[in-house]
C-alpha atoms as a PDB file:
ATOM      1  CA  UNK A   1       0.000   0.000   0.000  1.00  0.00           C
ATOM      2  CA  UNK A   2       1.333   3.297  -1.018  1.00  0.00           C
ATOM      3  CA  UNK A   3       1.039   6.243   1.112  1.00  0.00           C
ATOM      4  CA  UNK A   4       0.035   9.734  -0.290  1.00  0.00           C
ATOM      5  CA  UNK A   5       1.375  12.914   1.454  1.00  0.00           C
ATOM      6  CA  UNK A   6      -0.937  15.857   0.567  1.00  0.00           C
ATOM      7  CA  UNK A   7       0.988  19.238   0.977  1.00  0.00           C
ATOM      8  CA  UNK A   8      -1.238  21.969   1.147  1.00  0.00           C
ATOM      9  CA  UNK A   9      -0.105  24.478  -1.339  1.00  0.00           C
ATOM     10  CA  UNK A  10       0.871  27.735  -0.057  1.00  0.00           C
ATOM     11  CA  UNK A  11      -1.499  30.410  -0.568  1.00  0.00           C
ATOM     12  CA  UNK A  12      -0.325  33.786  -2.077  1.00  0.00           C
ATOM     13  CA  UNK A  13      -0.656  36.717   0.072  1.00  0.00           C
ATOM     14  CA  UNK A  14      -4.171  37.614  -0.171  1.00  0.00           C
ATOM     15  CA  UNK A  15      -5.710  35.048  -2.240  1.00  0.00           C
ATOM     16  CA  UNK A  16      -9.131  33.004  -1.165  1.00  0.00           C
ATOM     17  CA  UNK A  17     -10.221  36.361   0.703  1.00  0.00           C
ATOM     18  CA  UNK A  18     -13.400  37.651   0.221  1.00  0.00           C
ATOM     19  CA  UNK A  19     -13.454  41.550  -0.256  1.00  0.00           C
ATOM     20  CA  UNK A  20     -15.748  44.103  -0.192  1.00  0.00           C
ATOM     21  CA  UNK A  21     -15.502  47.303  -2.370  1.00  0.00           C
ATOM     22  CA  UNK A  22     -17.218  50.350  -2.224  1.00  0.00           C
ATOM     23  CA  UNK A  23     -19.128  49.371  -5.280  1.00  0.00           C
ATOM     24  CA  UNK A  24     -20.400  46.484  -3.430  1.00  0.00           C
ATOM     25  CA  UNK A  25     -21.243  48.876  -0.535  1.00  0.00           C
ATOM     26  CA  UNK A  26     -22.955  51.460  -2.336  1.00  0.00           C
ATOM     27  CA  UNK A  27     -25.045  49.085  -4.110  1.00  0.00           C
ATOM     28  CA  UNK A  28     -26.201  46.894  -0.456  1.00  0.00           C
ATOM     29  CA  UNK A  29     -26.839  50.640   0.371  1.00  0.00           C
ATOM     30  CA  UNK A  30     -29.231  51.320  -2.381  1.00  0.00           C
ATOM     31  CA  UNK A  31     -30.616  48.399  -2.030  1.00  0.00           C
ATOM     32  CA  UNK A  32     -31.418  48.766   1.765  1.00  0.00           C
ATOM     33  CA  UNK A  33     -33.003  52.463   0.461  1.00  0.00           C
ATOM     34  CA  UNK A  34     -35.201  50.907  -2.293  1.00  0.00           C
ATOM     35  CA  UNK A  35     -36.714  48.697   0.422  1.00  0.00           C
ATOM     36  CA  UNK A  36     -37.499  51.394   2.972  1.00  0.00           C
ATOM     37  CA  UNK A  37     -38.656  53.272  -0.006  1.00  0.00           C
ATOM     38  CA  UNK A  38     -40.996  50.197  -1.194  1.00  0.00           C
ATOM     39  CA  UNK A  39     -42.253  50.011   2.441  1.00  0.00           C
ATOM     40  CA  UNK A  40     -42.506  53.446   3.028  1.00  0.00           C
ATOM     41  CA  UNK A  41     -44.743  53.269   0.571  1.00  0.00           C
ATOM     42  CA  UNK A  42     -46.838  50.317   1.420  1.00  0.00           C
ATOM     43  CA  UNK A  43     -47.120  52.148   4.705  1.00  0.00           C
ATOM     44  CA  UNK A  44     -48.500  55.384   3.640  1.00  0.00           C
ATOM     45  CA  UNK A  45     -51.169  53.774   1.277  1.00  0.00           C
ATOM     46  CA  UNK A  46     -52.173  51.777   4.369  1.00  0.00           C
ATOM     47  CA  UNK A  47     -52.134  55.364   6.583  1.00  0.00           C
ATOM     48  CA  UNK A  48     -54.160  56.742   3.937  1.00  0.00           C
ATOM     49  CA  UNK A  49     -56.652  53.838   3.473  1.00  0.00           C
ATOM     50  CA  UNK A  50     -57.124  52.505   7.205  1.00  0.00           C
ATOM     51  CA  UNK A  51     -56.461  55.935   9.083  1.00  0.00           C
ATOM     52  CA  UNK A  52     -54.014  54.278  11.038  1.00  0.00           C
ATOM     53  CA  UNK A  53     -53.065  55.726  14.501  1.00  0.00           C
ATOM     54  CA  UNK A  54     -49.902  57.507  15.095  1.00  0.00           C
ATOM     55  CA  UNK A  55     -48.669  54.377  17.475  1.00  0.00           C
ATOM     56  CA  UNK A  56     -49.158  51.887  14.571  1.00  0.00           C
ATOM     57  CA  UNK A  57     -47.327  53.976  11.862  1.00  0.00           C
ATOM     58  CA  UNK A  58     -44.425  54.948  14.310  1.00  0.00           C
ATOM     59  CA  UNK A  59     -44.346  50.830  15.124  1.00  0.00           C
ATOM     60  CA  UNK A  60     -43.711  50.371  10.745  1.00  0.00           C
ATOM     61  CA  UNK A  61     -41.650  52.774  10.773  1.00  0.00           C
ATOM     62  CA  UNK A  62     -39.416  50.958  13.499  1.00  0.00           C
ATOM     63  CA  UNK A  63     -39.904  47.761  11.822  1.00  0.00           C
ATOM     64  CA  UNK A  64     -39.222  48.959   8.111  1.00  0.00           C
ATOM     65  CA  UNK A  65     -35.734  50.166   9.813  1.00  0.00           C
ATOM     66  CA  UNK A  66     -35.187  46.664  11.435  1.00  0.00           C
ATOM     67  CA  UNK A  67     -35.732  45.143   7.797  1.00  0.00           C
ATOM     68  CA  UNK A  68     -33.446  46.666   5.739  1.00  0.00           C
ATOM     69  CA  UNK A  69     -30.820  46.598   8.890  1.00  0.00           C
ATOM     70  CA  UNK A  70     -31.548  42.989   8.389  1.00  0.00           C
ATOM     71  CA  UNK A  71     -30.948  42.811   4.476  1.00  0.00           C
ATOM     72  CA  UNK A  72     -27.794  45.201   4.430  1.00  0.00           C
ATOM     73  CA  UNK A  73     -26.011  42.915   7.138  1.00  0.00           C
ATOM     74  CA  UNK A  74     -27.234  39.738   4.998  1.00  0.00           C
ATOM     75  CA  UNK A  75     -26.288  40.851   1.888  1.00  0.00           C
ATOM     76  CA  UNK A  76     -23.059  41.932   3.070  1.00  0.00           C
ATOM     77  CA  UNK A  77     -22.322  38.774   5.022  1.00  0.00           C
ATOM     78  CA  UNK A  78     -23.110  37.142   2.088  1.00  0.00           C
ATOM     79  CA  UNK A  79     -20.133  38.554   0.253  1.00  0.00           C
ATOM     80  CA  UNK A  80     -17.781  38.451   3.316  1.00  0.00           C
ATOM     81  CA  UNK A  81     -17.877  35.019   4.644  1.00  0.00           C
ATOM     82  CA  UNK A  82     -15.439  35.559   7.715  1.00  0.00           C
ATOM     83  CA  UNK A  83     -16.726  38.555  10.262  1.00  0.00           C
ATOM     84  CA  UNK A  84     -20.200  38.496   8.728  1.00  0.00           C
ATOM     85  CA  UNK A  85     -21.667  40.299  11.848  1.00  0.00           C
ATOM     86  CA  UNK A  86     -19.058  43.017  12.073  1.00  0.00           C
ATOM     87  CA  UNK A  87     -19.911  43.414   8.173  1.00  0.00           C
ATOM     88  CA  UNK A  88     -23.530  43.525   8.876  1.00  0.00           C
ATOM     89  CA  UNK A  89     -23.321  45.941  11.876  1.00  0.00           C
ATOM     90  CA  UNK A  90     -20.736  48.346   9.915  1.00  0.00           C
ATOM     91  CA  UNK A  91     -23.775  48.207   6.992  1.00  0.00           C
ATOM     92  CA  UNK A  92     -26.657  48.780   9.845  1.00  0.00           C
ATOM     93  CA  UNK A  93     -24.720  51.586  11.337  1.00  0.00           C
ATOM     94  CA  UNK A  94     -23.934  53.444   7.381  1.00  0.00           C
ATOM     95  CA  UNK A  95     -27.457  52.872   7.312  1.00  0.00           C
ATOM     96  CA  UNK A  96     -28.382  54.645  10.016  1.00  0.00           C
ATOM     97  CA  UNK A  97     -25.388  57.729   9.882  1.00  0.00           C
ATOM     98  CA  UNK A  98     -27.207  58.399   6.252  1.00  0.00           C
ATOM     99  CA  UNK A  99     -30.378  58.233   7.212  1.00  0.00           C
ATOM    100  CA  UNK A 100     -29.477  61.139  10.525  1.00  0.00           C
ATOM    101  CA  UNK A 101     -27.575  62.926   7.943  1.00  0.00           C
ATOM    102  CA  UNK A 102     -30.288  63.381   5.417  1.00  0.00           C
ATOM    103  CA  UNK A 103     -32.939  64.102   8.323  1.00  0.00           C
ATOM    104  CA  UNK A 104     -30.413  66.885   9.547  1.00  0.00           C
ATOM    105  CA  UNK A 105     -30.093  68.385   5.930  1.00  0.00           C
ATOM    106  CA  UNK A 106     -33.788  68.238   5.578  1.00  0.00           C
ATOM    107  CA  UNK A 107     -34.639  69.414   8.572  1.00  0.00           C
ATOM    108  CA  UNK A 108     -32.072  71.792   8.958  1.00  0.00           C
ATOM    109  CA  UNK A 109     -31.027  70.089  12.170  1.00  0.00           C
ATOM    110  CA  UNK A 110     -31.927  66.733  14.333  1.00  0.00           C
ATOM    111  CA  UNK A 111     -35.647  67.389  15.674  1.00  0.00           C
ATOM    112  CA  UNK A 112     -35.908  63.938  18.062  1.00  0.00           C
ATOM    113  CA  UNK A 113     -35.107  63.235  21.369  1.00  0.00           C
ATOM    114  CA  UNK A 114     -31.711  61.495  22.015  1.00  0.00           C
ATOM    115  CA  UNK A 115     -33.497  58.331  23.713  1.00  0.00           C
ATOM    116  CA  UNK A 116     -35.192  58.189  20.060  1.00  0.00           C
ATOM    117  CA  UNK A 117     -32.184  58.867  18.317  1.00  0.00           C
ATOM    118  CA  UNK A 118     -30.084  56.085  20.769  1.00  0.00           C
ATOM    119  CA  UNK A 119     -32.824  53.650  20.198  1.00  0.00           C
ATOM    120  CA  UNK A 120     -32.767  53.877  16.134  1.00  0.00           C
ATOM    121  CA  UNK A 121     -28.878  53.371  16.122  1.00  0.00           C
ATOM    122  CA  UNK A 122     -29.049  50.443  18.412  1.00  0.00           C
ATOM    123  CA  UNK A 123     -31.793  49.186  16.343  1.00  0.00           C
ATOM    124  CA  UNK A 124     -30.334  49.702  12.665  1.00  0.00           C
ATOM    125  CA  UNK A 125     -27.371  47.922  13.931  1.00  0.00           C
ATOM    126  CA  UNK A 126     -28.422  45.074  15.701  1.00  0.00           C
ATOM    127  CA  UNK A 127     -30.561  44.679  12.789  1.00  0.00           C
ATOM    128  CA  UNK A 128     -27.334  44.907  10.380  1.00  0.00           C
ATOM    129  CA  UNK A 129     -25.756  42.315  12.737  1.00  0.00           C
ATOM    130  CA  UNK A 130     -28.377  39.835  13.167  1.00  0.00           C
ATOM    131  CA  UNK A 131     -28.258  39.682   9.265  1.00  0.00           C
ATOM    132  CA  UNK A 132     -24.968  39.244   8.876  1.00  0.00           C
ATOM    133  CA  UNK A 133     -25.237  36.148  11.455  1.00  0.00           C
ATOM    134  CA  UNK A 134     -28.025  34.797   9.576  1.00  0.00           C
ATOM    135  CA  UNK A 135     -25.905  34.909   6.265  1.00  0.00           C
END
């Protein structure tokens, strides 16, 4: 019987690493927007149709953000197979730091309360986490 060493072949610096480009960033970005522009939608026909209460649309609102949290930090730990929940909380958190900064631009300034403001963070980046975990 004839024994068969197996070497592993050295692996150049670099190579059989997943990476993540801006490119790929921008466009899990856009496609976390077109979601919570989709829902957004869905919501407001539903405000307008069912007169919901202010309770219920500030409850979609939370949940649309915990969505695409959750589908930025998937689709990014989709492409980055090691660290997926680092990946998907750095995507929950861009998420949220555009979403202040176009509130601040078009509201000339951040009109909520910082318990508000704390909770949407936490949430947009657990959400971005939990994603990437379930990748």
């Amino acid at each position: 019987m004839e024994k068969k060493m197996w070497k592993a072949q050295p692996k150049g610096k670099g190579e059989n690493k997943p990476s993540i480009s801006i490119l790929s960033i921008l466009k899990i970005l856009l496609a976390m927007y077109m979601v919570t522009g989709i829902l957004l939608l869905i919501l407001s026909a539903m405000l307008y149709r069912m007169q919901l209460s202010e309770s219920v649309v500030s409850m979609g609102i939370v949940l649309i953000y915990v969505l695409s949290g959750f589908l930025g930090g998937f689709l990014s730990g989709k492409i980055m197979k090691q660290k997926r929940f680092l990946w998907g909380m750095a995507m929950g958190a861009c998420y949220f730091l555009i979403l202040m900064a176009g509130s601040i631009i078009f509201q000339q300034g951040i009109n909520m309360e910082m318990s508000r403001f704390v909770t949407t963070l936490v949430l947009c980046t657990a959400s971005g986490m939990i994603g990437g975990m379930a990748s």
